[in-house]
C-alpha atoms as a PDB file:
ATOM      1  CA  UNK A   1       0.000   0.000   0.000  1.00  0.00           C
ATOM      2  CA  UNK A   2       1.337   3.500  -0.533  1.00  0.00           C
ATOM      3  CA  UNK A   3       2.687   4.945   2.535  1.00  0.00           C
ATOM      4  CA  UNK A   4       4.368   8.373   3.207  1.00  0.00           C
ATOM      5  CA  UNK A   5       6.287   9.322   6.207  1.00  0.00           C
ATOM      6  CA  UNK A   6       7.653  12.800   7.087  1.00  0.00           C
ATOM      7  CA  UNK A   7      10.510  13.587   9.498  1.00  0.00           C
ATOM      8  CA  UNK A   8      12.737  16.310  10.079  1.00  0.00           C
ATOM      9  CA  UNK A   9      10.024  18.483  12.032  1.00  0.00           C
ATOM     10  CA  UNK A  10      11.314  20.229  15.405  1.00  0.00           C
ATOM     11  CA  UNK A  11      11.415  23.083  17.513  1.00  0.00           C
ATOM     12  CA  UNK A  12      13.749  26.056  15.471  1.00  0.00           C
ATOM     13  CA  UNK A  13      14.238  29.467  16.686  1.00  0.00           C
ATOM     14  CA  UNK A  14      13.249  32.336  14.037  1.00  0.00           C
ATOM     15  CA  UNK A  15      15.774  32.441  11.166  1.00  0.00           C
ATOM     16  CA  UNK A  16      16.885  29.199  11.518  1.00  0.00           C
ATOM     17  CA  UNK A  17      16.488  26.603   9.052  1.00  0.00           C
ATOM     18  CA  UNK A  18      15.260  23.179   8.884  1.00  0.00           C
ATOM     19  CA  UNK A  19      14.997  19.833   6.676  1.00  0.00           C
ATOM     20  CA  UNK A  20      11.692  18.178   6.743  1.00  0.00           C
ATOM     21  CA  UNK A  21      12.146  14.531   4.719  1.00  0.00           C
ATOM     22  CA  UNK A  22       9.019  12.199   3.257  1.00  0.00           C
ATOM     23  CA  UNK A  23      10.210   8.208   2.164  1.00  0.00           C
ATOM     24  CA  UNK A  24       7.352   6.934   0.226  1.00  0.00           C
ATOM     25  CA  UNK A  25       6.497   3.048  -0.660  1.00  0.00           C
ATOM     26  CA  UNK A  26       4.045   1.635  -2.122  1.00  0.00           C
ATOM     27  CA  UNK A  27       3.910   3.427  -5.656  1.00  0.00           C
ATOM     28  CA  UNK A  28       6.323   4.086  -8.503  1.00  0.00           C
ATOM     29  CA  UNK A  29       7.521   7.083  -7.066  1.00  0.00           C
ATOM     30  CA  UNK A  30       9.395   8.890  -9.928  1.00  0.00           C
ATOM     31  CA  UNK A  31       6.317   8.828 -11.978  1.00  0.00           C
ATOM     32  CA  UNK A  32       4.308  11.155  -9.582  1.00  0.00           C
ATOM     33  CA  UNK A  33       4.113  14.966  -9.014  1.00  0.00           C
ATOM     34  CA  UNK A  34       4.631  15.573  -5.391  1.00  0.00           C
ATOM     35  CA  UNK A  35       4.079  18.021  -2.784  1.00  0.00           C
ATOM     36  CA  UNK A  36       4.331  19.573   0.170  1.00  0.00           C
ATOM     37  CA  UNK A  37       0.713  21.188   2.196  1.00  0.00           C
ATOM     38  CA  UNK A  38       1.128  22.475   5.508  1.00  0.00           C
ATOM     39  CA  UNK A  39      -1.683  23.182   8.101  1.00  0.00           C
ATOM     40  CA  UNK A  40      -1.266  26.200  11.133  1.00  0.00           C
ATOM     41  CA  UNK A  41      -3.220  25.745  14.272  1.00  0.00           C
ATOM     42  CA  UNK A  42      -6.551  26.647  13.859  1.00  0.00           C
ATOM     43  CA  UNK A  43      -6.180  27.508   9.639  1.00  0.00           C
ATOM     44  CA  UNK A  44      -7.089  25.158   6.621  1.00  0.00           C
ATOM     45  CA  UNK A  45      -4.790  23.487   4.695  1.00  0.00           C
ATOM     46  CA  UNK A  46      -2.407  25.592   2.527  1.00  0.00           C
ATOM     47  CA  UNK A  47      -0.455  24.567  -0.662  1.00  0.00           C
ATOM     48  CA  UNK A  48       3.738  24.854   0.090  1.00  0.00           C
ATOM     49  CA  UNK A  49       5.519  23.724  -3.085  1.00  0.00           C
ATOM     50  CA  UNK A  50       5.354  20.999  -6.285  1.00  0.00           C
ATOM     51  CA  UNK A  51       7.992  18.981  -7.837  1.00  0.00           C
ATOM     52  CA  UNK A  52       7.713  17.602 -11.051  1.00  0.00           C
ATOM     53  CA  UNK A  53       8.174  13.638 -11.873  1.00  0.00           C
ATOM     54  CA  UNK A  54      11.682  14.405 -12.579  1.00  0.00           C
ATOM     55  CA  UNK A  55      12.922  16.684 -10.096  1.00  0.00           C
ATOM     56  CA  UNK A  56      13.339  19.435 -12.377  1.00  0.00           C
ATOM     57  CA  UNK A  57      10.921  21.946 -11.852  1.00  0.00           C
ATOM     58  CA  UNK A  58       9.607  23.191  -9.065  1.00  0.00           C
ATOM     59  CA  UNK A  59       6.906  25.808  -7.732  1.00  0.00           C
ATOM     60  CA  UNK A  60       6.160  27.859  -4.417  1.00  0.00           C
ATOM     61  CA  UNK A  61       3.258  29.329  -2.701  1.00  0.00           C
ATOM     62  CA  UNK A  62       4.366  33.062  -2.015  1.00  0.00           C
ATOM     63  CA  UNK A  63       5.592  33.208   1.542  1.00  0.00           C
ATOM     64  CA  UNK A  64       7.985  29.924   0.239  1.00  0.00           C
ATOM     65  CA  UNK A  65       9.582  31.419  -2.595  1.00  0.00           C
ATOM     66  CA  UNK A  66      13.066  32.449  -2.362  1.00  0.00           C
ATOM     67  CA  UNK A  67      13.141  30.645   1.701  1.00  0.00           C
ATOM     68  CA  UNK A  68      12.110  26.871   0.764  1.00  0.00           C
ATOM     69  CA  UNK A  69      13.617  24.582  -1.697  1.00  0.00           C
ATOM     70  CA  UNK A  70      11.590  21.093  -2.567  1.00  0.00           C
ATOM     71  CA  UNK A  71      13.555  18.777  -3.636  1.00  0.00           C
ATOM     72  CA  UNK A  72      13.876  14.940  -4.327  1.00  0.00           C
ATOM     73  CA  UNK A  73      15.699  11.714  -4.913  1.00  0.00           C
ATOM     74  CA  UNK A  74      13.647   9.321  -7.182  1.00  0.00           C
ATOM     75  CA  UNK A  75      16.898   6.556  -6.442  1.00  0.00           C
ATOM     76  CA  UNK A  76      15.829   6.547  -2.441  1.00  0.00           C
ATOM     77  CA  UNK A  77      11.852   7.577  -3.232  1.00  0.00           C
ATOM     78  CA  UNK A  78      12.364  10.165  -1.009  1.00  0.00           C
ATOM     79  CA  UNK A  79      11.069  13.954  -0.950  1.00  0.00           C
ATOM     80  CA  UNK A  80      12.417  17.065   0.492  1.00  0.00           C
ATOM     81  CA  UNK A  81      12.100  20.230   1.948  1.00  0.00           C
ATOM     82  CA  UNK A  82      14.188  22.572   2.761  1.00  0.00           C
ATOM     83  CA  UNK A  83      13.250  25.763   4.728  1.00  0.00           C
ATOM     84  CA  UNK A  84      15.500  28.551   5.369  1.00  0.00           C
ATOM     85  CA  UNK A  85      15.031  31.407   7.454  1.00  0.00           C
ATOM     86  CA  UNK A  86      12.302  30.265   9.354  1.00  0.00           C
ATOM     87  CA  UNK A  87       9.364  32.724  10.631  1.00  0.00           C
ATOM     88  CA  UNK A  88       7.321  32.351  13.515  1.00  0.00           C
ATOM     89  CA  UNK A  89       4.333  31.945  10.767  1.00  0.00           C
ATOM     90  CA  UNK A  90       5.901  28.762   9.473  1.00  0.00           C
ATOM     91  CA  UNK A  91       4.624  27.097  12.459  1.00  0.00           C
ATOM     92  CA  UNK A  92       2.474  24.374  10.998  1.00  0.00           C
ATOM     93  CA  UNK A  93       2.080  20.402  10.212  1.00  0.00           C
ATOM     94  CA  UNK A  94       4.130  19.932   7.422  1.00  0.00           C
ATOM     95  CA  UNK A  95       2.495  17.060   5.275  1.00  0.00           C
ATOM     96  CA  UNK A  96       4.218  15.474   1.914  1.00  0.00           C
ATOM     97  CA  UNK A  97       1.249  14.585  -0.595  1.00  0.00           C
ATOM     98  CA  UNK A  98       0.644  12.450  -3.664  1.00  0.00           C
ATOM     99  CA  UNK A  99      -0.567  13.623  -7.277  1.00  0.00           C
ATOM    100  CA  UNK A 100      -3.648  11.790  -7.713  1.00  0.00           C
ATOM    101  CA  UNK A 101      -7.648  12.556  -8.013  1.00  0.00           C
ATOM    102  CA  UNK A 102      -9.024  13.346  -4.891  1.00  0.00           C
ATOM    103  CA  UNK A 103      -8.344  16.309  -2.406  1.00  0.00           C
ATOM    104  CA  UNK A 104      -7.569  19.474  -4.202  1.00  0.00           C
ATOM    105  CA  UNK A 105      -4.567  21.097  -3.091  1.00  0.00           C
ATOM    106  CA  UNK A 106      -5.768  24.890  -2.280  1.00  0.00           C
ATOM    107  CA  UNK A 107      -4.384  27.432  -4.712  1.00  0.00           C
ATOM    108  CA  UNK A 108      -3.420  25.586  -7.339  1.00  0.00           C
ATOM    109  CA  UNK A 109      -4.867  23.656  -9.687  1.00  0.00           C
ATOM    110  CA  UNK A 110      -3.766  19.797  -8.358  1.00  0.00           C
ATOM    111  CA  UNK A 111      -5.009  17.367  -6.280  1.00  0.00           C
ATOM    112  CA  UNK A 112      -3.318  14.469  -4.146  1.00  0.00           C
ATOM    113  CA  UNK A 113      -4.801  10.903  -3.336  1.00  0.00           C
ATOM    114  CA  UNK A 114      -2.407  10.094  -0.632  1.00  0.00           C
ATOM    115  CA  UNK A 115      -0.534  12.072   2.454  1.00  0.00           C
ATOM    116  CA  UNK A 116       1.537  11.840   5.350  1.00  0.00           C
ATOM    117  CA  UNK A 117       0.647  11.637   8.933  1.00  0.00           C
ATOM    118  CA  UNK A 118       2.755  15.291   9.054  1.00  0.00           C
ATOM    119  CA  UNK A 119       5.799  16.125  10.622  1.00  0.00           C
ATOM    120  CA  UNK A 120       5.499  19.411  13.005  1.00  0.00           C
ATOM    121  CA  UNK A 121       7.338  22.369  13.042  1.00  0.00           C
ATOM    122  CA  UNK A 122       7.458  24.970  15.513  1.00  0.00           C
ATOM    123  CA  UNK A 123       9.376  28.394  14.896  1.00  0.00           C
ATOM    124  CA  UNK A 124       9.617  30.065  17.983  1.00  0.00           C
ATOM    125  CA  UNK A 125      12.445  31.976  20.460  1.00  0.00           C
END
């Protein structure tokens, strides 16, 4: 069965930097878009980045552009994400996601079939 599993999450102070990490199973991994959705306390869920099948394009919501880099490793199935400069606002569940028909990803025009149990991160002093 397809499984994804997210690590990495912690506690960071403001402007640090973190690398969240999602090994997948199940499915023939370099054949999917991926992603990354986060969700804040209290807020829906919000779109973070998208990878292509091959790693070599990428996209990013606003308030990731020029801080996070998504990334992966279709060798190891893996996926990545990189955040830099960390704001308190970045506190959130950090979830790696699936391309597939089902739950729209907010924001852009994709949805994903599968996700991750999340990974948290917490930016604060």
């Amino acid at each position: 069965q397809v499984q994804l599993v997210e690590s990495g999450g912690g506690l960071v102070q403001p402007g640090g930097s973190l690398k969240l990490s999602c090994a997948t199973s199940g499915f023939t991994f370099s054949s999917y878009w991926m992603y990354w959705v986060r969700q804040a306390p209290g807020k829906g869920l919000e779109w973070v980045s998208s990878i292509n099948t091959g790693g070599g394009s990428a996209t990013y919501s606003e308030f990731a552009a020029g801080r996070f880099t998504i990334s992966r490793d279709n060798d190891e199935n893996t996926l990545y994400l990189y955040m830099d400069s960390l704001k308190s606002e970045d506190t959130a569940v950090y979830y790696c996601a699936k391309d597939g028909p089902g739950t729209p990803i907010p924001g852009t025009g994709s949805q994903y079939d599968y996700r991750g149990q999340g990974t948290r991160v917490t930016v604060s002093e």
